[in-house]
Protein backbone atom coordinates (compact mmCIF):
# COMPACT_ATOMS: atom_id res chain seq x y z
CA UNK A 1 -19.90 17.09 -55.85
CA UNK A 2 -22.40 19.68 -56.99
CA UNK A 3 -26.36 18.13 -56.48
CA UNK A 4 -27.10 19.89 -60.01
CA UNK A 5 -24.51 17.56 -62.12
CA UNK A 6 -26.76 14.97 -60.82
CA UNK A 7 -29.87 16.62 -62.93
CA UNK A 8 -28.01 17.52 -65.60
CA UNK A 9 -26.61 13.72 -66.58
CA UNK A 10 -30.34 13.13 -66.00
CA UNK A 11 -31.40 15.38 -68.66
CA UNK A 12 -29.34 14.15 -71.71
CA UNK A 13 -30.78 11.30 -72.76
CA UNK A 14 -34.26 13.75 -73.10
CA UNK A 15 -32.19 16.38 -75.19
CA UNK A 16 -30.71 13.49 -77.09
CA UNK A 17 -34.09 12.28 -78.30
CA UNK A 18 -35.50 15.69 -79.24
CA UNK A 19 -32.66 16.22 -81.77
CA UNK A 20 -33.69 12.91 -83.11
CA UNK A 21 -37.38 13.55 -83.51
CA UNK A 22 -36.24 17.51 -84.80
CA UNK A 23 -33.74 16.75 -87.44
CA UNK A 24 -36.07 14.79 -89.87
CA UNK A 25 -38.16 17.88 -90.08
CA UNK A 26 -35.10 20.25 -91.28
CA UNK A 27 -35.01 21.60 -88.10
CA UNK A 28 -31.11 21.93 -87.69
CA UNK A 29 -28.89 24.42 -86.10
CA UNK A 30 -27.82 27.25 -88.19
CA UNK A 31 -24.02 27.72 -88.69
CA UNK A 32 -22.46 29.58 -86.13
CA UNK A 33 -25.59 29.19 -83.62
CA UNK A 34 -23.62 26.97 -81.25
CA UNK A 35 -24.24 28.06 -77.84
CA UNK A 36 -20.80 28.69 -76.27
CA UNK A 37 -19.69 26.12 -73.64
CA UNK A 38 -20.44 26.77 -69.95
CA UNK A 39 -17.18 27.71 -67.96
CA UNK A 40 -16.92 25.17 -65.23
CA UNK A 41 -17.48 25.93 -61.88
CA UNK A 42 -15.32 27.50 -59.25
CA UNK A 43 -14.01 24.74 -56.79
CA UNK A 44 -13.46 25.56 -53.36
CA UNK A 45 -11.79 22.95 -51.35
CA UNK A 46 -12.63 23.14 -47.73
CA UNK A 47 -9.01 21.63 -45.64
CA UNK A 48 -8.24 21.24 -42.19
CA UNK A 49 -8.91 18.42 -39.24
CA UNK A 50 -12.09 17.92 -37.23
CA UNK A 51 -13.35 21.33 -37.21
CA UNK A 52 -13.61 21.14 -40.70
CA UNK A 53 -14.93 17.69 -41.29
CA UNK A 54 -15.97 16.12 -38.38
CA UNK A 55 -18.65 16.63 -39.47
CA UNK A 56 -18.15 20.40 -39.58
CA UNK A 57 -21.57 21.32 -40.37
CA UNK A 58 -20.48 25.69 -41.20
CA UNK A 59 -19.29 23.91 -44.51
CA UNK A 60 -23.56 23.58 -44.69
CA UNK A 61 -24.04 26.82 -43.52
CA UNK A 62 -21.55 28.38 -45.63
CA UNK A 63 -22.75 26.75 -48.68
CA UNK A 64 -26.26 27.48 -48.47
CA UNK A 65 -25.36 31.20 -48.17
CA UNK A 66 -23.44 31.28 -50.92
CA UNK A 67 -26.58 29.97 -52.91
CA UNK A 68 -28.89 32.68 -51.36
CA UNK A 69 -26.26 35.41 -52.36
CA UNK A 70 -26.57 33.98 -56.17
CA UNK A 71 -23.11 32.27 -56.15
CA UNK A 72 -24.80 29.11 -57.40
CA UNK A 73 -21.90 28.02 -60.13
CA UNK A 74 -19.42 26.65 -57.36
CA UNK A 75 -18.38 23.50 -56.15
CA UNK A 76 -17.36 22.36 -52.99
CA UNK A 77 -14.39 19.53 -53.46
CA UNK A 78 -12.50 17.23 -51.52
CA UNK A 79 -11.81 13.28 -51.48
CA UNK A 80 -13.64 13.22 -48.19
CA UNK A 81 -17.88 12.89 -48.63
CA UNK A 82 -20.35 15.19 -46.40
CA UNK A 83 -20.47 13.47 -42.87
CA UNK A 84 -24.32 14.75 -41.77
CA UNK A 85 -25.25 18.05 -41.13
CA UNK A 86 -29.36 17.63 -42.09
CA UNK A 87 -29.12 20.25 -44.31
CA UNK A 88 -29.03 19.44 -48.22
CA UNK A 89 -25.67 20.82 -49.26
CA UNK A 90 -22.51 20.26 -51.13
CA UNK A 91 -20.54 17.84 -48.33
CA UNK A 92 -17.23 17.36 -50.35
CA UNK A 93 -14.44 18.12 -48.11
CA UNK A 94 -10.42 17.69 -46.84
CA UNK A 95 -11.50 17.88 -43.27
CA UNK A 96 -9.54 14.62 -41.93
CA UNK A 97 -10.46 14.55 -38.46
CA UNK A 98 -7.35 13.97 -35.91
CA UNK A 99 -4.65 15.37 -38.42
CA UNK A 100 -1.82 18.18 -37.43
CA UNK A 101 -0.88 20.29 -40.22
CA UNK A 102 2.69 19.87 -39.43
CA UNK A 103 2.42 15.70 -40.30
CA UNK A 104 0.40 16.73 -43.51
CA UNK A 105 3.32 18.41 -44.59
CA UNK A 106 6.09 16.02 -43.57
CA UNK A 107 4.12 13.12 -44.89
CA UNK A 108 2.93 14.66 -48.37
CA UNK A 109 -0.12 13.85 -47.89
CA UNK A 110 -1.71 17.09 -49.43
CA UNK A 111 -0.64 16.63 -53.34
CA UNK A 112 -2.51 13.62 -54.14
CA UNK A 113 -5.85 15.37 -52.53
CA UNK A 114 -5.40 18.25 -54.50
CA UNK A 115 -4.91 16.31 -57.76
CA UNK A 116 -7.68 14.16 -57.14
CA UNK A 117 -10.18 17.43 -56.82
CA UNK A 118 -8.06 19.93 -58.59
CA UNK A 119 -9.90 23.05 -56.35
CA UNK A 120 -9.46 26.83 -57.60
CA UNK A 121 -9.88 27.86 -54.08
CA UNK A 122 -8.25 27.10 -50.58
CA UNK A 123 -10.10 28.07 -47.42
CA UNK A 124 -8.19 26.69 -44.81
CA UNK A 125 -8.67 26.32 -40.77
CA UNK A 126 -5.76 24.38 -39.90
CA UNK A 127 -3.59 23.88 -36.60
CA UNK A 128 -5.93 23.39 -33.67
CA UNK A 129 -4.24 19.64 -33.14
CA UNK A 130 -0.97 21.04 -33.50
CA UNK A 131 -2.16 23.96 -31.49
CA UNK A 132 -3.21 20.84 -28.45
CA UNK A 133 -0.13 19.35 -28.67
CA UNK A 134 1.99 22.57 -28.36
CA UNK A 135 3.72 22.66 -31.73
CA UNK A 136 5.67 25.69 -31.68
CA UNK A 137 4.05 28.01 -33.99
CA UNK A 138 7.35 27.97 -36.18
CA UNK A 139 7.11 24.48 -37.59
CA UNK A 140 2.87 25.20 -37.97
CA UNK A 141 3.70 27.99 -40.25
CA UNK A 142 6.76 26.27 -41.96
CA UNK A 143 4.00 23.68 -42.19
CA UNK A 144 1.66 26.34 -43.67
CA UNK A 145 4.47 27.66 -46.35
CA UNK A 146 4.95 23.83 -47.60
CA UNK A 147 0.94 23.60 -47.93
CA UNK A 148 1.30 26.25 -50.04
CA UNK A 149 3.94 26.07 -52.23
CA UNK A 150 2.18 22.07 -53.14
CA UNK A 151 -1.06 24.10 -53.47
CA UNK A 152 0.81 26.68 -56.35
CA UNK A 153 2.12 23.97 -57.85
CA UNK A 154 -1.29 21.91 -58.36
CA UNK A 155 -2.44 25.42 -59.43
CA UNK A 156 -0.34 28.23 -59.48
CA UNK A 157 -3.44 30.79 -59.35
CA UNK A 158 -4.78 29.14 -56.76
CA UNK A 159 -6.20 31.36 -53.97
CA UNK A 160 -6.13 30.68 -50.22
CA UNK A 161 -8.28 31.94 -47.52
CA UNK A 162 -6.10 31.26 -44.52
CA UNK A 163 -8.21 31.15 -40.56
CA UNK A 164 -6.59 32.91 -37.63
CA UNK A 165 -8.23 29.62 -35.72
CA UNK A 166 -11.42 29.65 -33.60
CA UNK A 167 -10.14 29.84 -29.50
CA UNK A 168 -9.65 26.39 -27.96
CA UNK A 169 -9.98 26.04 -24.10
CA UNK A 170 -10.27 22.01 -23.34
CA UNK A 171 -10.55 21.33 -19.80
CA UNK A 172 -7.34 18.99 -20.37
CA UNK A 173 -5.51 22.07 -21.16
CA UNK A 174 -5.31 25.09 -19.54
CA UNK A 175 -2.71 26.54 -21.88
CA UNK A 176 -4.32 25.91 -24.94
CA UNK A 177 -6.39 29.16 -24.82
CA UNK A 178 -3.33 31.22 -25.06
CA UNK A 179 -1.34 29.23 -27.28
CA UNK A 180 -4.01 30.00 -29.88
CA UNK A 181 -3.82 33.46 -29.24
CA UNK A 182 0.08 33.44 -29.84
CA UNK A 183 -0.32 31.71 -32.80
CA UNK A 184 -2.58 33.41 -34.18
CA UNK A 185 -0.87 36.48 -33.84
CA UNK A 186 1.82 35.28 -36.20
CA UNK A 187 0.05 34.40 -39.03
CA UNK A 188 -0.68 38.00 -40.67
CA UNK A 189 2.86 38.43 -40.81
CA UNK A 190 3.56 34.87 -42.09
CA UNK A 191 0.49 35.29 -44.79
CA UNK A 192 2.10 38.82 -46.26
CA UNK A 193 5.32 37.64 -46.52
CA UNK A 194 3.77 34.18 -48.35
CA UNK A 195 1.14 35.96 -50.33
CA UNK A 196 2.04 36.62 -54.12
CA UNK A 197 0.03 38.84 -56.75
CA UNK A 198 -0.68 35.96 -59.10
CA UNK A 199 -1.70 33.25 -55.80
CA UNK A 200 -2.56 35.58 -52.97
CA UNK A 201 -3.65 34.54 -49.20
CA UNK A 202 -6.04 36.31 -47.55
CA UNK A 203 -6.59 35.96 -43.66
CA UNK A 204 -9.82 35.36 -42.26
CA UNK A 205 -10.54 36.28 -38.46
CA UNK A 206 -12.63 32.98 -37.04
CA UNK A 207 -11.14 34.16 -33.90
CA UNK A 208 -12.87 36.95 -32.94
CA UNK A 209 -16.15 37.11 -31.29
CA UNK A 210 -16.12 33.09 -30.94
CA UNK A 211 -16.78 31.80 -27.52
CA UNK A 212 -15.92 28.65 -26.63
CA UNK A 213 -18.36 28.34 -23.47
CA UNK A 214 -21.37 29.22 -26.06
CA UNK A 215 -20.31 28.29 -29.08
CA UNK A 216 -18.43 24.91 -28.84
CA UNK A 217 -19.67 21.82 -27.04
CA UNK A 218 -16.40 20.46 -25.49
CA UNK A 219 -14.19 24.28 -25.33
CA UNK A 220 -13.14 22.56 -29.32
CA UNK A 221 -15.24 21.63 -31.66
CA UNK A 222 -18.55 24.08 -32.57
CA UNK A 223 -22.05 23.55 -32.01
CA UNK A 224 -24.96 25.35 -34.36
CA UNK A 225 -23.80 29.03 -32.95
CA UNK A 226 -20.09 28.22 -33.43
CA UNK A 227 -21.06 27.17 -36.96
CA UNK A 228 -23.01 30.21 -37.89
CA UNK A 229 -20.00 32.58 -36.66
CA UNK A 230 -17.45 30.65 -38.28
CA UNK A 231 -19.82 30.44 -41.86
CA UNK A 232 -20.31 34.28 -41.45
CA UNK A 233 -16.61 34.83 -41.42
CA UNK A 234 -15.55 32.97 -44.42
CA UNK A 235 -18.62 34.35 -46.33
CA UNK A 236 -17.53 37.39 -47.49
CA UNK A 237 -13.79 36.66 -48.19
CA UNK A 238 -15.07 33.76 -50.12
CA UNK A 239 -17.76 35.67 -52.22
CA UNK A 240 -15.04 38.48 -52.71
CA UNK A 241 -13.40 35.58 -54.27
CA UNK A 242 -15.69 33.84 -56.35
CA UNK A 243 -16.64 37.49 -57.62
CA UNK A 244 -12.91 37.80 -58.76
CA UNK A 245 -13.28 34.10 -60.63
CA UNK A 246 -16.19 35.57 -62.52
CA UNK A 247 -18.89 34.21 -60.33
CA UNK A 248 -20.68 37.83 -59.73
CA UNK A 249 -23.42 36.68 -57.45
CA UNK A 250 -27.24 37.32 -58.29
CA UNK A 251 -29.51 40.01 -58.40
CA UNK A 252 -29.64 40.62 -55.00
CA UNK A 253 -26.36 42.25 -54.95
CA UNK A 254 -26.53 46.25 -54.09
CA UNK A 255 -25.74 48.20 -57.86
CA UNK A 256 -25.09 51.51 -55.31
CA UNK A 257 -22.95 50.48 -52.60
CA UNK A 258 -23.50 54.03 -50.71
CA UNK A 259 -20.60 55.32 -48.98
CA UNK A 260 -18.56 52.91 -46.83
CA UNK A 261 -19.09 53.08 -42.69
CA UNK A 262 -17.81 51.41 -39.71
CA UNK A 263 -17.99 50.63 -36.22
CA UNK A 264 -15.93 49.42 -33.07
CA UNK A 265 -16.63 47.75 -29.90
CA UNK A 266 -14.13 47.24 -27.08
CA UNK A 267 -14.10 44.01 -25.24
CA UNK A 268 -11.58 43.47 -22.27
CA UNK A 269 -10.14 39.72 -22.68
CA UNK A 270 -8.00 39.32 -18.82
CA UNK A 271 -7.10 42.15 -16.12
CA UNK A 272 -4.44 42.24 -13.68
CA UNK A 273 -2.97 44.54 -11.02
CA UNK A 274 -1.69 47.26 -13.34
CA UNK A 275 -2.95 46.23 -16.68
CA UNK A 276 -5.23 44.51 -18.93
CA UNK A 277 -5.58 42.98 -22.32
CA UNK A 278 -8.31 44.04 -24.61
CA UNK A 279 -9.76 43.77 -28.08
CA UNK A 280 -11.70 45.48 -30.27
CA UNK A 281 -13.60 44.71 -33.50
CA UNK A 282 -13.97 46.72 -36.23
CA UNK A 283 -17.20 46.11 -38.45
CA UNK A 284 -18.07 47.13 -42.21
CA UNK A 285 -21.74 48.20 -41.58
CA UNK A 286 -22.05 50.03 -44.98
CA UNK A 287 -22.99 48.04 -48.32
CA UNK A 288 -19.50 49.22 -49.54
CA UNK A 289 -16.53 47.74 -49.56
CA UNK A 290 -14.17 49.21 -47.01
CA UNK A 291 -10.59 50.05 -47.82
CA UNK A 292 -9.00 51.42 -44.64
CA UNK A 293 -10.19 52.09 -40.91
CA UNK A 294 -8.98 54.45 -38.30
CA UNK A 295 -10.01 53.11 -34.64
CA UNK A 296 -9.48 56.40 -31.71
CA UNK A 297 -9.18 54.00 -28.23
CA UNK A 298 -9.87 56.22 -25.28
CA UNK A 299 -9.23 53.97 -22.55
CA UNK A 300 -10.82 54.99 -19.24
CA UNK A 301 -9.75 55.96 -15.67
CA UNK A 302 -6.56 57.08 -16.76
CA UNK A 303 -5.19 53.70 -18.36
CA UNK A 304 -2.70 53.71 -21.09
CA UNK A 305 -2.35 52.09 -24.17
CA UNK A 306 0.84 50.28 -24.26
CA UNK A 307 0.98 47.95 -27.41
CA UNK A 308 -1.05 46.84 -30.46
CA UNK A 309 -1.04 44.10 -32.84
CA UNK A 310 -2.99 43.45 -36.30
CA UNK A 311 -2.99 47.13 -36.44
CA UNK A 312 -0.76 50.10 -36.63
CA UNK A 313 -0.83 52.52 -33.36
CA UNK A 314 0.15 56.45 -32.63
CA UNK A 315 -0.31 56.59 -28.89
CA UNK A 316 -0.66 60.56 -27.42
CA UNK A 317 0.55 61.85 -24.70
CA UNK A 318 -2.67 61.25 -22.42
CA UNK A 319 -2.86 57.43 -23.39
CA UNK A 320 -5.59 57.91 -26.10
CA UNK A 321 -4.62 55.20 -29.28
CA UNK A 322 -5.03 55.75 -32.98
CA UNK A 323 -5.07 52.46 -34.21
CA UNK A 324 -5.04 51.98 -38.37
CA UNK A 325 -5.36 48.73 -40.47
CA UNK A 326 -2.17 46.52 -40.92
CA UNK A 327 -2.56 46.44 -44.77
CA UNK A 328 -3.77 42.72 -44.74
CA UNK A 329 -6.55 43.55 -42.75
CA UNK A 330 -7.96 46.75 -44.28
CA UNK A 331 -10.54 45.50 -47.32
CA UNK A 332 -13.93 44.79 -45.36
CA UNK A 333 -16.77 43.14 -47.25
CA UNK A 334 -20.32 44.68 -46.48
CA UNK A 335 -20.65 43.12 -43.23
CA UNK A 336 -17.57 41.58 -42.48
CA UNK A 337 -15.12 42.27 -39.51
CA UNK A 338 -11.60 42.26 -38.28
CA UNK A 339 -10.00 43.05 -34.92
CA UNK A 340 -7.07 44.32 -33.23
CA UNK A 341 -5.37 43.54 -29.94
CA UNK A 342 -4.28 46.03 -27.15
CA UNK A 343 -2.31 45.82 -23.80
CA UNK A 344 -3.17 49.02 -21.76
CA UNK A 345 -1.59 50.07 -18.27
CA UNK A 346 -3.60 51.31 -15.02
CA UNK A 347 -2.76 52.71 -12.32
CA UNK A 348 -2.31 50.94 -8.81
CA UNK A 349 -6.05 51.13 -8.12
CA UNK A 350 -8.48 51.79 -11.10
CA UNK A 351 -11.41 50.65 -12.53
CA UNK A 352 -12.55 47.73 -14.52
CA UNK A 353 -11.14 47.83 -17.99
CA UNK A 354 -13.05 50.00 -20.14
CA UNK A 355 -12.54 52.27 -23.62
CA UNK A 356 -14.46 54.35 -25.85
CA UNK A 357 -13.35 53.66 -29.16
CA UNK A 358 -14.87 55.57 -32.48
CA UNK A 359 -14.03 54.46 -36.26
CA UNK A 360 -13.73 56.56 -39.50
CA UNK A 361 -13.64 54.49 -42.69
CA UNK A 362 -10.92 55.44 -45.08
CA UNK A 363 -12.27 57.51 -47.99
């Protein structure tokens, strides 16, 4: 619950004793002076399992970033209370440590959550203990389309922010690493075939850039870096958002946004004899929105680029990649980023992996 209803219930009795003391003195209200009433704030239910509640201390982060930018008339909901953190913020949360999406869904357990906080807003990271337990990403994102369709019918505006899911590398499971990475893969496609013009889902990348060595303290759960990233990433989908809601932000929002700009950087994820797997990040560092992005991969020592996902590739005839957006991933807040995938082939013998990669911003 929002820390300012608290000083606002305060303040009534004080208001209701000045009109007292005014109104013997003719001091009433002209007609038609009413001040219209406030429109209530945006609520933004944060849902998902540990990494989300537990105590899931980006929620902090996130929130106190949101009041810097001059998003101040939200509110954070959930039937679950803030579970530390030190840092004042709105805790409220449906972060239910332990839980698989897929038994959310086949219990019902999600309705009577989202009647008791009625949120506006999704912004879901959801899976990771399905994810452990090796769930076949089918029934996750069957589990993901029944979320949804309880979430549209609670509010049928409501809009969902939807996390390809921080990496996971416990040392009890050596196949968890990849198993995120395959299910992440499918959610774009699951997301634009779920997505609607009047409730849409946008996908958030928490995936890329997060390293589990650094940034978690048990290859799961985050630790103060983890927390920042994963904050960062939900930031500007989320203020893209509230802007849409009619929550503009404050005055430190740019009036000329300049001309939108972007960069890449290649990172090489495994290697093997003959191939490797790489990804590379595409960043909005303008203060303009980005609509598009064209990424040129040049890989090096005469490696080819092979396949693509979350973008759309033209490979030439020397191995050089022109990767575009996927549609879902195109619109870039100032300062946000997305990222694509690549397998590339070597020769016999080459050298480590290595690209140069360049990127144009659509115009």
């Amino acid at each position: 619950m929002r820390d300012t209803r608290l000083l606002r219930s305060r303040a009534l009795p004080l208001l209701g004793l000045l009109a007292a003391l005014l109104l013997p003195l003719g001091l009433t209200a002209a007609p038609g002076a009413a001040a219209a009433p406030a429109a209530p704030p945006v609520r933004v239910m944060p849902l998902g399992d540990s990494i989300t509640g537990s105590p899931g201390c980006w929620r902090a982060v996130l929130w106190n970033r949101l009041l810097d930018a001059g998003h101040t008339d939200i509110d954070f909901v959930g039937t679950l209370p803030a579970q530390g953190c030190g840092v004042p913020h709105d805790g409220d949360n449906e972060g239910h440590g332990g839980e698989l999406v897929t038994n959310v869904a086949a219990q019902g357990l999600l309705p009577a959550r989202l009647a008791a906080t009625r949120p506006d807003i999704v912004v879901m990271h959801f899976g990771t203990n399905d994810v452990w337990s090796d769930v076949p990403p089918d029934h996750i994102l069957a589990a993901y389309t029944e979320l949804v369709a309880q979430m549209r019918a609670s509010n049928p505006r409501m809009r969902v922010l939807v996390a390809q899911i921080i990496p996971m590398n416990p040392a009890s499971c050596a196949a968890c690493a990849q198993r995120v990475v395959d299910f992440n893969a499918r959610i774009p496609g699951w997301a634009a075939a779920t997505s609607t013009g009047q409730s849409p889902i946008t996908v958030v990348d928490q995936w890329t850039g997060f390293d589990t060595a650094t940034d978690t303290y048990d290859g799961v759960h985050p630790v103060a870096t983890g927390d920042e990233k994963i904050a960062a990433r939900w930031f500007p989908a989320l203020a893209a958002l509230l802007e849409e809601n009619g929550d503009p932000g404050g005055p430190g929002d740019p009036g000329d946004p300049g001309t939108p700009a972007c960069t890449a950087a290649f990172r090489a994820v495994s290697a093997w004899q003959g191939g490797y797997q790489a990804e590379v990040t595409v960043t909005n560092t303008s203060a303009a929105p980005l609509a598009g992005w064209t990424v040129t991969v040049a890989p090096a020592g005469g490696a080819r680029v092979t396949q693509v996902w979350n973008g759309i590739p033209r490979t030439a005839a020397d191995g050089t990649a022109t990767v575009t957006d996927a549609g879902w991933n195109s619109g870039l807040a100032p300062g946000a980023s997305t990222a694509f995938g690549l397998i590339a082939t070597t020769g016999a013998t080459s050298s480590p992996p290595a690209a140069t990669v360049e990127c144009t911003a659509a115009s």
